[in-house]
N, C-alpha and C. Protein backbone atom coordinates (compact mmCIF):
# COMPACT_ATOMS: atom_id res chain seq x y z
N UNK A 1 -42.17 -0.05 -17.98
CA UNK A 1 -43.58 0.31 -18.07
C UNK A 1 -43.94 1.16 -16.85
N UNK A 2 -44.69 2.17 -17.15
CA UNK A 2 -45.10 3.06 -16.02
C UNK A 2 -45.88 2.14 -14.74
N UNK A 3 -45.98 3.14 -13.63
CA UNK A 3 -46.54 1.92 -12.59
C UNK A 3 -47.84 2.34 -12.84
N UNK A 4 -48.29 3.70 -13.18
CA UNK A 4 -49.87 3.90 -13.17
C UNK A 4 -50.45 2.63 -14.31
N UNK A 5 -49.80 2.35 -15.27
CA UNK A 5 -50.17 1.57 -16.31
C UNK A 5 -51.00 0.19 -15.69
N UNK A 6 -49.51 -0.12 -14.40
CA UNK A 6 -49.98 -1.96 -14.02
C UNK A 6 -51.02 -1.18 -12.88
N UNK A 7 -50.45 -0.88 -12.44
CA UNK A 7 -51.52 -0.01 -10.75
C UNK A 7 -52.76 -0.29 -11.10
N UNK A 8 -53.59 0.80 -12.54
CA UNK A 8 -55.14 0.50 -12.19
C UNK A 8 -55.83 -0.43 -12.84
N UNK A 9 -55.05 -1.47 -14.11
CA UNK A 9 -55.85 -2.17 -13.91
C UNK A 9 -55.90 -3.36 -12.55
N UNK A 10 -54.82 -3.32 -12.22
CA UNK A 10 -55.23 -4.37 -11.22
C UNK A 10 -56.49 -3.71 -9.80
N UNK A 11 -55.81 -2.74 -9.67
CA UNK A 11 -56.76 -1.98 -8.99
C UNK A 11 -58.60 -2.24 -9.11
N UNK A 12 -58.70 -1.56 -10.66
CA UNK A 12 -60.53 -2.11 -11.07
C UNK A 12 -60.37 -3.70 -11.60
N UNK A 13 -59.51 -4.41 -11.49
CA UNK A 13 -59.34 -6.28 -11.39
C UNK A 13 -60.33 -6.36 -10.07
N UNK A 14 -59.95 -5.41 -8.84
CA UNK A 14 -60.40 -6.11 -7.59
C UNK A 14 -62.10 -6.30 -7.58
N UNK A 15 -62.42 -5.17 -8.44
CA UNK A 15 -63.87 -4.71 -8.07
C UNK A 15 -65.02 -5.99 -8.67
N UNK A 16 -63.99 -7.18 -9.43
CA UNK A 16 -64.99 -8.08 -9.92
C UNK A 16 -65.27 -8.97 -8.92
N UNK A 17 -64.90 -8.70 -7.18
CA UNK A 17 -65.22 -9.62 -6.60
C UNK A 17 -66.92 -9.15 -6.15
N UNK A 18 -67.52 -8.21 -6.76
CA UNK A 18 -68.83 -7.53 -6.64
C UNK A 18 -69.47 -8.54 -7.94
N UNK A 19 -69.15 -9.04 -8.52
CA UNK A 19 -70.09 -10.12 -9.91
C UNK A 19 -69.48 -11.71 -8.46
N UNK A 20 -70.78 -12.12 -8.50
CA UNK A 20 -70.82 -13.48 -8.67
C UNK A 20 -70.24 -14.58 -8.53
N UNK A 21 -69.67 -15.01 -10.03
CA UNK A 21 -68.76 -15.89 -10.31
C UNK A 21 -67.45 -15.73 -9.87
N UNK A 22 -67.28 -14.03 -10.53
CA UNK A 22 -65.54 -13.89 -10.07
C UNK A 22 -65.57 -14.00 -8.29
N UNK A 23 -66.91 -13.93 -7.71
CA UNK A 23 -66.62 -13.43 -5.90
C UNK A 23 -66.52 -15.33 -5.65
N UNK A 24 -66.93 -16.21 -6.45
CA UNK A 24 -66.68 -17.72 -5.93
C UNK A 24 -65.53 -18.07 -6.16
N UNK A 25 -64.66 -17.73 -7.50
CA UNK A 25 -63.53 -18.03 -8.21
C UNK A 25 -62.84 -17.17 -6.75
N UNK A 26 -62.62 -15.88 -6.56
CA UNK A 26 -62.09 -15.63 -5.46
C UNK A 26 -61.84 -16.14 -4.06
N UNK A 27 -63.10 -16.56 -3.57
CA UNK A 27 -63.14 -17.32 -2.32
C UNK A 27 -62.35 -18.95 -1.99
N UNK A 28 -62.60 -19.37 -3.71
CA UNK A 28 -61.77 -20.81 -4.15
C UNK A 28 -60.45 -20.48 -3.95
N UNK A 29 -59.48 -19.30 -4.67
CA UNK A 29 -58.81 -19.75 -4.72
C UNK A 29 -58.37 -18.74 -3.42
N UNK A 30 -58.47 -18.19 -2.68
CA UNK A 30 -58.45 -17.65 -1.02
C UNK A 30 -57.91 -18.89 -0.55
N UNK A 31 -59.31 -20.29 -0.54
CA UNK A 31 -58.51 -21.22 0.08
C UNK A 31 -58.12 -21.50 0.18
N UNK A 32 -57.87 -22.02 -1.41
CA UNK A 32 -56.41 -22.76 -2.01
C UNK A 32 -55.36 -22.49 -1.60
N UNK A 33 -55.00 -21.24 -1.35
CA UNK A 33 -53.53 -20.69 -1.09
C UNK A 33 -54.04 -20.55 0.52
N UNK A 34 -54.97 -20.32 1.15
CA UNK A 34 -55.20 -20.28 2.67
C UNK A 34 -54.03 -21.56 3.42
N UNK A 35 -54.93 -22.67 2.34
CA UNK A 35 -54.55 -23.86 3.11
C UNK A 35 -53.37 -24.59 2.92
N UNK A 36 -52.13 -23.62 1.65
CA UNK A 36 -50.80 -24.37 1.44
C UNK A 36 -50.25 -23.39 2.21
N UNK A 37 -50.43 -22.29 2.32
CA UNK A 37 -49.56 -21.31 2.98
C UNK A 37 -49.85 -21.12 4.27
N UNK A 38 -50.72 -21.15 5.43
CA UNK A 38 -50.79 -20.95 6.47
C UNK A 38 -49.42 -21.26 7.45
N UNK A 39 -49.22 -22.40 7.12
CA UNK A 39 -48.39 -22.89 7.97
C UNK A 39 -47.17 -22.19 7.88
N UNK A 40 -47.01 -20.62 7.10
CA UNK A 40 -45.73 -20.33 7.11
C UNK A 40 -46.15 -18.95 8.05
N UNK A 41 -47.75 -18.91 9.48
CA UNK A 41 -47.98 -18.12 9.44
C UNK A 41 -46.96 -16.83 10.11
N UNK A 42 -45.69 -17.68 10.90
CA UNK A 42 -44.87 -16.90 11.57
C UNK A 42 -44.17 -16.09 10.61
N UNK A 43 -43.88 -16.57 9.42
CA UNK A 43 -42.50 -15.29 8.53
C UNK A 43 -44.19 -14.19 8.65
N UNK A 44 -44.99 -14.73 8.29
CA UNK A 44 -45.71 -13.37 7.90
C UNK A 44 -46.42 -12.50 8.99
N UNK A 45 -46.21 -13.20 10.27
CA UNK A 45 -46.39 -12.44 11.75
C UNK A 45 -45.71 -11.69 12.23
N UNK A 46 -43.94 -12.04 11.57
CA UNK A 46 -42.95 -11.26 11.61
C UNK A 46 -43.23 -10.29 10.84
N UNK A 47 -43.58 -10.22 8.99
CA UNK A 47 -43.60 -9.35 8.40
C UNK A 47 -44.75 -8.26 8.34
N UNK A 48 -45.81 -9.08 9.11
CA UNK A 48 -46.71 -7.89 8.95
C UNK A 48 -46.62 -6.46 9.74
N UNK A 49 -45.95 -6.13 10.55
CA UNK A 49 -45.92 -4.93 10.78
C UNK A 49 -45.56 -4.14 9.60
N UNK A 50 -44.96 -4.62 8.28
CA UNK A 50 -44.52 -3.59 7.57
C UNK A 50 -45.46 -3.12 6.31
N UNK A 51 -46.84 -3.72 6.66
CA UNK A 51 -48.08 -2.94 6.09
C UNK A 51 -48.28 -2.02 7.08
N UNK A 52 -48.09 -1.94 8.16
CA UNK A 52 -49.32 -1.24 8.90
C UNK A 52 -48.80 0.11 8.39
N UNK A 53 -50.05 1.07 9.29
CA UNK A 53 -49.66 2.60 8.89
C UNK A 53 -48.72 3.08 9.46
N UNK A 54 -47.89 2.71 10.85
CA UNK A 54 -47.05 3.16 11.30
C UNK A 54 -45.84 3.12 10.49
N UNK A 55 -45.93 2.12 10.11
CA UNK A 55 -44.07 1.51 9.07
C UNK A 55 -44.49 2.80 8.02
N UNK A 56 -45.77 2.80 7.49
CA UNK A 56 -45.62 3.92 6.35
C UNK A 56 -45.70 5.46 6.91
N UNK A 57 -45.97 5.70 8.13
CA UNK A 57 -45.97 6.89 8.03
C UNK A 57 -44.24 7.21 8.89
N UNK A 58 -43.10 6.21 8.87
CA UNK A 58 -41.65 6.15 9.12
C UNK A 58 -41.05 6.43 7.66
N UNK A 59 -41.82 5.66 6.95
CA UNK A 59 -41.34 5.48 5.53
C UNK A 59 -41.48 6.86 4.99
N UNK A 60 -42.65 7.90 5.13
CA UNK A 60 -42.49 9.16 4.51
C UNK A 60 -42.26 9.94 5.48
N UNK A 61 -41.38 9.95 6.72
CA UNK A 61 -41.14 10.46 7.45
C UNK A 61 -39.47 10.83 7.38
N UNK A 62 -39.06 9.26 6.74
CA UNK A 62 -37.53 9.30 6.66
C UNK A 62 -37.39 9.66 5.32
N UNK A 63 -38.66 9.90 4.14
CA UNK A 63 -38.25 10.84 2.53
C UNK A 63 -38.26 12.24 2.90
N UNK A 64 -39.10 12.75 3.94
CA UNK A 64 -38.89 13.90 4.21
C UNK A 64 -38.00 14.13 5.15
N UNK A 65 -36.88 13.51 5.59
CA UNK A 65 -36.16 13.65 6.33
C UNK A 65 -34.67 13.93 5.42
N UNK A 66 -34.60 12.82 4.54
CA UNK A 66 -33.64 12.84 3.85
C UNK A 66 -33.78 13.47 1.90
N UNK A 67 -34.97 13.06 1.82
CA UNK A 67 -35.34 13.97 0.20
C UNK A 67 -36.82 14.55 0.32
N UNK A 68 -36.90 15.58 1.09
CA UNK A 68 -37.74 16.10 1.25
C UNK A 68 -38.62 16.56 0.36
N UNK A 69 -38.04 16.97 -1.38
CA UNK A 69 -38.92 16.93 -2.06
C UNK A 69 -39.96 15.63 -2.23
N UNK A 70 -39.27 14.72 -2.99
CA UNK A 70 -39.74 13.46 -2.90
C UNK A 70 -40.73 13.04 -1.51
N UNK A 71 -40.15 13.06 -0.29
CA UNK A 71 -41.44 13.07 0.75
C UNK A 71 -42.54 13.69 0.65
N UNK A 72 -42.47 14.67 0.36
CA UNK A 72 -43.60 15.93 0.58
C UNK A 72 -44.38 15.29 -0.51
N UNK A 73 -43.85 14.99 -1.67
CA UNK A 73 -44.65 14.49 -2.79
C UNK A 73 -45.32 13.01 -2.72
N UNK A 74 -44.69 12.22 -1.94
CA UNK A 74 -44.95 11.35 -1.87
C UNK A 74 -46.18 11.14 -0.81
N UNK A 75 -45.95 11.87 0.29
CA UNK A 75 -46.91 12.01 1.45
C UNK A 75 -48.12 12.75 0.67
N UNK A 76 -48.24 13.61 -0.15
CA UNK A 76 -49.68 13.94 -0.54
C UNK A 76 -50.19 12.46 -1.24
N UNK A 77 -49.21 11.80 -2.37
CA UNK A 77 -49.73 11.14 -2.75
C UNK A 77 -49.84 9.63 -2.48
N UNK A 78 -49.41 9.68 -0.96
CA UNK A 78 -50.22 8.50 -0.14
C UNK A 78 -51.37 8.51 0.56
N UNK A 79 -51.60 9.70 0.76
CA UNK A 79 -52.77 10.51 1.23
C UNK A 79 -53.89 10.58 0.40
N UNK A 80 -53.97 10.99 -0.61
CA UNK A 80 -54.94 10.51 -1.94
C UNK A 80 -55.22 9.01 -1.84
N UNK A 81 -54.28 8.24 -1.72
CA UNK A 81 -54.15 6.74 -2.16
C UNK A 81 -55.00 6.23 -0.46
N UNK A 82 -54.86 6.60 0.57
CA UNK A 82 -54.89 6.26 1.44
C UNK A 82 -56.94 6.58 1.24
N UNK A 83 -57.11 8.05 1.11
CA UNK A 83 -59.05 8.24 1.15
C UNK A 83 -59.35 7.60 0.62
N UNK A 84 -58.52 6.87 -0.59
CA UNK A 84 -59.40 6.50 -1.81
C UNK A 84 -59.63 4.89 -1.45
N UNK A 85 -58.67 4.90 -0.61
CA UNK A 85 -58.95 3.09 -0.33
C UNK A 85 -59.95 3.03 0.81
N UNK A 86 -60.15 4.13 1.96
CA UNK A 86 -60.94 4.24 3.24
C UNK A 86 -62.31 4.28 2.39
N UNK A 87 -62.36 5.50 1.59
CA UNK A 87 -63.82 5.60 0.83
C UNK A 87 -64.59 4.21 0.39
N UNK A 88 -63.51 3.21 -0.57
CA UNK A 88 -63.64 2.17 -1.18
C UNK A 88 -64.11 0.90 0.13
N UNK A 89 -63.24 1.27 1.09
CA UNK A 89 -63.86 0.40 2.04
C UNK A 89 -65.16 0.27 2.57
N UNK A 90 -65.52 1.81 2.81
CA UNK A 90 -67.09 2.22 3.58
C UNK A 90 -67.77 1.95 2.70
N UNK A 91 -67.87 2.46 1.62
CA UNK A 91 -68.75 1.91 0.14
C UNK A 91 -69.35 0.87 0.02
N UNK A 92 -68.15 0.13 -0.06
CA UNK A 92 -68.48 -1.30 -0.56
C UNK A 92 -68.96 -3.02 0.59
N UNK A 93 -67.89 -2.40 1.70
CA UNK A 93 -68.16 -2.77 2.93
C UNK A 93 -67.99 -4.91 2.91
N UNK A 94 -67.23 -5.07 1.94
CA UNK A 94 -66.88 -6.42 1.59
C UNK A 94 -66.81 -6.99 3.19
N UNK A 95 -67.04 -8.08 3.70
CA UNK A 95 -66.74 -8.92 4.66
C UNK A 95 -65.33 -9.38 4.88
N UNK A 96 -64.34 -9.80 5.59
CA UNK A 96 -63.28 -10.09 5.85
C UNK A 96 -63.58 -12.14 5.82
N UNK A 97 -62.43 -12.85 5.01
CA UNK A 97 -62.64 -13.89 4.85
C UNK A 97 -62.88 -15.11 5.77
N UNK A 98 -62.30 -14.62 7.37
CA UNK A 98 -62.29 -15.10 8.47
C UNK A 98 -63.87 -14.95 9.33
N UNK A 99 -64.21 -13.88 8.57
CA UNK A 99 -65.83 -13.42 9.38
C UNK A 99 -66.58 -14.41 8.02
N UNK A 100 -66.32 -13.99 7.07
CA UNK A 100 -67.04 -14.66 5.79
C UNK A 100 -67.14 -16.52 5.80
N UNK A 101 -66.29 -16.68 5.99
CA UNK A 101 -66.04 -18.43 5.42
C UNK A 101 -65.68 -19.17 6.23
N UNK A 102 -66.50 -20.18 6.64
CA UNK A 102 -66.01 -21.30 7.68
C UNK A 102 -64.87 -21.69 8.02
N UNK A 103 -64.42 -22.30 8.70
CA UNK A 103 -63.51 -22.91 8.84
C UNK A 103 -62.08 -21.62 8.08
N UNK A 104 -62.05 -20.78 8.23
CA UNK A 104 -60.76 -19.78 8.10
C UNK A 104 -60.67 -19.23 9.02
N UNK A 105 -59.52 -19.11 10.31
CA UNK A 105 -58.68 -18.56 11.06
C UNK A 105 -58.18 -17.24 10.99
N UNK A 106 -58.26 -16.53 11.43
CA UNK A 106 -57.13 -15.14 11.07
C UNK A 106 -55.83 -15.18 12.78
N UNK A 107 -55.10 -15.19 12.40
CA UNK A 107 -53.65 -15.36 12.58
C UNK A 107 -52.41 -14.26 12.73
N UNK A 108 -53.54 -12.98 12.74
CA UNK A 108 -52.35 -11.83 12.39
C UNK A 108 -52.67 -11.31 14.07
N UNK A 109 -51.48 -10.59 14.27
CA UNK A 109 -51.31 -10.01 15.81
C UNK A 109 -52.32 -9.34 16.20
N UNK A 110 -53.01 -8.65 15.11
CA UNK A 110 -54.11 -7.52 15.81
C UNK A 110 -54.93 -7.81 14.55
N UNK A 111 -56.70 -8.18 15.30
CA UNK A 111 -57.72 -8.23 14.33
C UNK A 111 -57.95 -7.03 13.67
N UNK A 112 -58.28 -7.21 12.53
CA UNK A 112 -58.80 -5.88 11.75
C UNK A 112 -60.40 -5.83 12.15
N UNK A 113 -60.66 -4.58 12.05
CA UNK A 113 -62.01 -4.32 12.20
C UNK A 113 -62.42 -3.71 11.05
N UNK A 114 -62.01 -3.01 10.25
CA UNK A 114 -62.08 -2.09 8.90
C UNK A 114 -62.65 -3.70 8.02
N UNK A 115 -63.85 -3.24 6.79
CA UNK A 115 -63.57 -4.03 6.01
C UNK A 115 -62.93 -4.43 5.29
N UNK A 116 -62.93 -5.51 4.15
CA UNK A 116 -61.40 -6.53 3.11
C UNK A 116 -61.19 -5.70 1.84
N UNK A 117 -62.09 -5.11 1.40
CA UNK A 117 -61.69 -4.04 0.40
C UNK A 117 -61.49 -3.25 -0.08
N UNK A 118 -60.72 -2.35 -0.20
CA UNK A 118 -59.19 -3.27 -0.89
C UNK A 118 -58.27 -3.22 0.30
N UNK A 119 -57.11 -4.17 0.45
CA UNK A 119 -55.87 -4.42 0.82
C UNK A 119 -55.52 -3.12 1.60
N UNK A 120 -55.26 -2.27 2.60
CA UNK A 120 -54.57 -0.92 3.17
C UNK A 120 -53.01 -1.36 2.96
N UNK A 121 -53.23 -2.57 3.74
CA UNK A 121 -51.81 -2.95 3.70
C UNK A 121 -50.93 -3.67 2.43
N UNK A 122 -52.09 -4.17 1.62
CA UNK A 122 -51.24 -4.36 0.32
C UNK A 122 -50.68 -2.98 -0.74
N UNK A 123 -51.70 -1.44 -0.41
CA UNK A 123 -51.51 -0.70 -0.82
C UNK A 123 -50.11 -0.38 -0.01
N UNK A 124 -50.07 0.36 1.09
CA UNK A 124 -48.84 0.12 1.78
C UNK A 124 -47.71 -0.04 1.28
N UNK A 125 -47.09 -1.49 1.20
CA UNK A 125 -46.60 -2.21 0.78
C UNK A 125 -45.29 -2.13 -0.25
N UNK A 126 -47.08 -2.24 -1.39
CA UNK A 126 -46.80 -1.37 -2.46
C UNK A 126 -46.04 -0.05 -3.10
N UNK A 127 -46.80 0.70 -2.06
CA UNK A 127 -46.28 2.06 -2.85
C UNK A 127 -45.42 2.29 -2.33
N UNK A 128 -44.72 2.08 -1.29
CA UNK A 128 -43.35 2.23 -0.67
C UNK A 128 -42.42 1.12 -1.64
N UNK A 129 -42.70 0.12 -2.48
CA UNK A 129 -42.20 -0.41 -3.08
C UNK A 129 -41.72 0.53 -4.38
N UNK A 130 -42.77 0.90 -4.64
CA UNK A 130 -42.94 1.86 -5.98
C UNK A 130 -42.03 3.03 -6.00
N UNK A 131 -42.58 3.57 -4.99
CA UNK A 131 -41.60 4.88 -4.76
C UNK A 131 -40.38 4.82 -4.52
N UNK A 132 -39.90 3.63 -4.20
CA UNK A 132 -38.29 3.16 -4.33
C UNK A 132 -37.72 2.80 -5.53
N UNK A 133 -38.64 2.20 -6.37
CA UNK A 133 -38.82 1.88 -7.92
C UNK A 133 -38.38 3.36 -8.46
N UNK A 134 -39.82 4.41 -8.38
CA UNK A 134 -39.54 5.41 -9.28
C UNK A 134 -38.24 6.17 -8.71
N UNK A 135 -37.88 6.36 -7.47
CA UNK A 135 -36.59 7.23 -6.87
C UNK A 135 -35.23 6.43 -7.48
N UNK A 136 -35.03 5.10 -7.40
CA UNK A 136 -34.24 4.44 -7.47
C UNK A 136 -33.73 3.99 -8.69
N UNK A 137 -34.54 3.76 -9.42
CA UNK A 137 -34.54 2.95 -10.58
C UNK A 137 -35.14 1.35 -10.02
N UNK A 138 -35.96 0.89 -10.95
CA UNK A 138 -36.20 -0.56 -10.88
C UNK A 138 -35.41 -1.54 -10.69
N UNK A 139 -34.11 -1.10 -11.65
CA UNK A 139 -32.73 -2.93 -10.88
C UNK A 139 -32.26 -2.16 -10.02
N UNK A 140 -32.34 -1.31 -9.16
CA UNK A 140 -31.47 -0.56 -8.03
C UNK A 140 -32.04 -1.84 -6.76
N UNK A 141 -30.87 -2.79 -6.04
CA UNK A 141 -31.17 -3.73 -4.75
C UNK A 141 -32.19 -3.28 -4.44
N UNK A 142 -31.74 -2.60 -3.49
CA UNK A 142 -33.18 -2.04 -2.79
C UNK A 142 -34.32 -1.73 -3.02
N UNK A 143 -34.62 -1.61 -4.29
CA UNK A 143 -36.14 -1.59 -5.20
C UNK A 143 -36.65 -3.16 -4.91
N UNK A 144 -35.52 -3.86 -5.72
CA UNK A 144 -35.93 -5.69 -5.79
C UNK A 144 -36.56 -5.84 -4.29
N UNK A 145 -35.89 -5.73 -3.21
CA UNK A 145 -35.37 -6.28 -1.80
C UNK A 145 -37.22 -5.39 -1.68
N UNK A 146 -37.71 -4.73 -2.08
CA UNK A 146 -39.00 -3.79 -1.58
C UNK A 146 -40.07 -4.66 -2.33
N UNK A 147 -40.04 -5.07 -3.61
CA UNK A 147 -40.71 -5.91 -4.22
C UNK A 147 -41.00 -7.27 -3.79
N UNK A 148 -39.93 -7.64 -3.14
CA UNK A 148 -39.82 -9.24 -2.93
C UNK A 148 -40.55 -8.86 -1.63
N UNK A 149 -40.30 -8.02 -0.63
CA UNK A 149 -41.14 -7.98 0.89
C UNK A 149 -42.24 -7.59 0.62
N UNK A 150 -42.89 -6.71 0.04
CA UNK A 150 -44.40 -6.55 -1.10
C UNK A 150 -45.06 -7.39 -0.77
N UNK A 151 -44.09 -8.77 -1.76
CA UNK A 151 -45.01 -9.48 -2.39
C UNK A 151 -44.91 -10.75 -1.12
N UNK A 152 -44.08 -10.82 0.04
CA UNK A 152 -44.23 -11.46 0.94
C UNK A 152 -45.61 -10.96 1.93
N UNK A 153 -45.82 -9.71 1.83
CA UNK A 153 -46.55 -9.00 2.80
C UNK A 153 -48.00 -9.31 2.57
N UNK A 154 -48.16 -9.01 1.00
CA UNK A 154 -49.19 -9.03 0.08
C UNK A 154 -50.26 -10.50 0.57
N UNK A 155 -48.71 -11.46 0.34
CA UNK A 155 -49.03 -12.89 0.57
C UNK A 155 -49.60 -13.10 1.70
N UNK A 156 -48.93 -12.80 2.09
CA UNK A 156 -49.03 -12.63 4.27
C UNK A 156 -50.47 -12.35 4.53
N UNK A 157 -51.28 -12.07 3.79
CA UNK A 157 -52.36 -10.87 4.52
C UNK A 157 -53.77 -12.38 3.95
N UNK A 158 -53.05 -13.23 2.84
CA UNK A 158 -54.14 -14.41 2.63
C UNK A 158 -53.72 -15.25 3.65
N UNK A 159 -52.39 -15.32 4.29
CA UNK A 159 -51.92 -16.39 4.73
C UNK A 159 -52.66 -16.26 5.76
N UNK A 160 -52.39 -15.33 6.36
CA UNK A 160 -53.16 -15.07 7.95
C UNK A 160 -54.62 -14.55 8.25
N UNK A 161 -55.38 -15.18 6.53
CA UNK A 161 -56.86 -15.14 6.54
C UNK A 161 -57.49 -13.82 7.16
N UNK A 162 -56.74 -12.78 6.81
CA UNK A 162 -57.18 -11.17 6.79
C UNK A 162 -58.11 -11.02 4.98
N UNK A 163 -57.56 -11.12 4.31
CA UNK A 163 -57.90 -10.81 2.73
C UNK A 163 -57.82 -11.47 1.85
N UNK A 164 -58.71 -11.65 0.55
CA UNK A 164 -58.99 -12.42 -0.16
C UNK A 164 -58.23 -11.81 -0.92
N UNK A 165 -58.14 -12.88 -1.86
CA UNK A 165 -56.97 -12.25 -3.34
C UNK A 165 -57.50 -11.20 -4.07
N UNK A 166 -58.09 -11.17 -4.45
CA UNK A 166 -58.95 -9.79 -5.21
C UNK A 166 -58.47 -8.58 -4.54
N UNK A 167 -58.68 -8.46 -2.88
CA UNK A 167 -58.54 -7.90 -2.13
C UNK A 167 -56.78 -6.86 -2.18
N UNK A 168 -56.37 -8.37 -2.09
CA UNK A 168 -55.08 -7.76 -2.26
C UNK A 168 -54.48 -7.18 -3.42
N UNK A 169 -54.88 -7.43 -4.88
CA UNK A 169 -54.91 -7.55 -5.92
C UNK A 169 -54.73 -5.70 -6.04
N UNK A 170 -56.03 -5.64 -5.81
CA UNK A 170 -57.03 -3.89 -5.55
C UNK A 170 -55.99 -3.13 -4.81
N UNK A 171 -55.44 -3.89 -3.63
CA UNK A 171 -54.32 -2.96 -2.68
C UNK A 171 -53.22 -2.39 -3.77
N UNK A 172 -52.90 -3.89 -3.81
CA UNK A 172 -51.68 -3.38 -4.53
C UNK A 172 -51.53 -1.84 -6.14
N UNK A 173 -52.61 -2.58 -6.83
CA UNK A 173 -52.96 -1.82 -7.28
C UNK A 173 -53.10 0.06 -7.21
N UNK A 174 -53.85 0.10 -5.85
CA UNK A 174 -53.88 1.23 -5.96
C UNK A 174 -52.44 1.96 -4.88
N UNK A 175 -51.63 0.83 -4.63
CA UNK A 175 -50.22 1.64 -3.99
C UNK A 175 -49.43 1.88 -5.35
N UNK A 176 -49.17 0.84 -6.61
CA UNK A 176 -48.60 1.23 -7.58
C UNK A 176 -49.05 2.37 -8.20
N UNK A 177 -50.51 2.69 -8.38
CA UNK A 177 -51.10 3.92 -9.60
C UNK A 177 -50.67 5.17 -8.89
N UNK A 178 -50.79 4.97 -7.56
CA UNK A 178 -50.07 5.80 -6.63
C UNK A 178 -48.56 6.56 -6.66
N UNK A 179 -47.30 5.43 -6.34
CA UNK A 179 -46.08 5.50 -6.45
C UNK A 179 -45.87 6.10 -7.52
N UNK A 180 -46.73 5.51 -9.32
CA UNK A 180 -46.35 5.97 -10.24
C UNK A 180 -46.67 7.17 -11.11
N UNK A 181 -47.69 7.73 -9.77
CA UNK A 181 -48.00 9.67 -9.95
C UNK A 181 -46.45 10.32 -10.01
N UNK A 182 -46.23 9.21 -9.07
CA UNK A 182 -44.68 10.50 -8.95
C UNK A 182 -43.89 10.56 -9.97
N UNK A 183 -43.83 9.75 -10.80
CA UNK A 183 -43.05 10.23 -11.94
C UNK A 183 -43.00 11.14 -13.02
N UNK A 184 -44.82 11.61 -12.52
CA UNK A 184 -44.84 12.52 -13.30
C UNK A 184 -44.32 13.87 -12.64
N UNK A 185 -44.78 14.12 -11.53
CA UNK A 185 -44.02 14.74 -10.40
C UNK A 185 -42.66 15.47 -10.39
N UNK A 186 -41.62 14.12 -10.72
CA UNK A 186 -40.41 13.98 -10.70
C UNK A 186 -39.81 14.58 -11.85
N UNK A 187 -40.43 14.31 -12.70
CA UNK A 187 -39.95 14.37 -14.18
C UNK A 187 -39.60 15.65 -14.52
């Protein structure tokens, strides 16, 4: 299945944390997983450097190093992916769950100051996942091995009471609709 396919809906999934019900159902289950997973906050203190922007701007540093088409393509279209999540942030201006909700900790090496929606770093993540997906093929190791740290990273970002699930949901989202421009690209 194409990635733009899964990418946006999860992407406009995030935006129901703007209704109500879905923003309580969100905050519930934030906790829920806040409070089984914290305690693993070191794997994800280790792993979080590999949202930040530096890991991604290595990541399209070493496609244009070594498949320069693919970089070049990929770097515009992290760049799209990247306004569209800054825009989405200023917009909407969601609270971070640690500023939002009692009793939640944040745990990650460096506070964020940017607001929680959507995910930077679940986008991140993501589309460096993706773009290994579409370059690689999907059962190619190293696709899996990008998916599985994703979805550790993804995790990482509730664990250490940076982002609510929705939040991350939206990230991810818009790193897949992203990654999976390129196939048209490619093709």
């Amino acid at each position: 299945m194409n990635l733009v396919l899964i990418g946006a809906p999860l992407f406009l999934l995030g935006f129901l944390h703007r209704r109500p019900l879905p923003a309580r159902y969100d905050a519930a289950v934030f906790r829920w997983l806040h409070r089984r997973i914290w305690r693993a906050y070191p794997l994800f203190r280790v792993l979080w450097p590999l949202g930040t922007t530096p890991a991604m701007l290595f990541f399209l540093f070493a496609l244009l190093l070594f498949r320069w088409p693919l970089g070049l393509i990929a770097s515009a279209a992290y760049a799209l992916a990247a306004l569209l999540e800054r825009g989405t942030k200023l917009a909407l201006r969601r609270q971070r769950p640690f500023r939002a909700l009692a009793n939640v900790h944040m745990t990650q090496p460096r506070p964020p100051h940017d607001p929680s929606f959507p995910s930077g770093d679940a986008l991140r993540v993501w589309f460096v996942a993706g773009v290994l997906a579409v370059w690689l093929g999907g059962s190619a190791p190293l696709t899996l091995a990008a998916v599985i740290l994703a979805a550790l990273v993804s995790l990482g970002r509730i664990g250490l009471g940076a982002h609510y699930p929705l939040d991350v949901l939206a990230g991810s989202g818009l790193g897949l609709f992203f990654a999976g421009l390129l196939s048209f690209f490619l093709a």
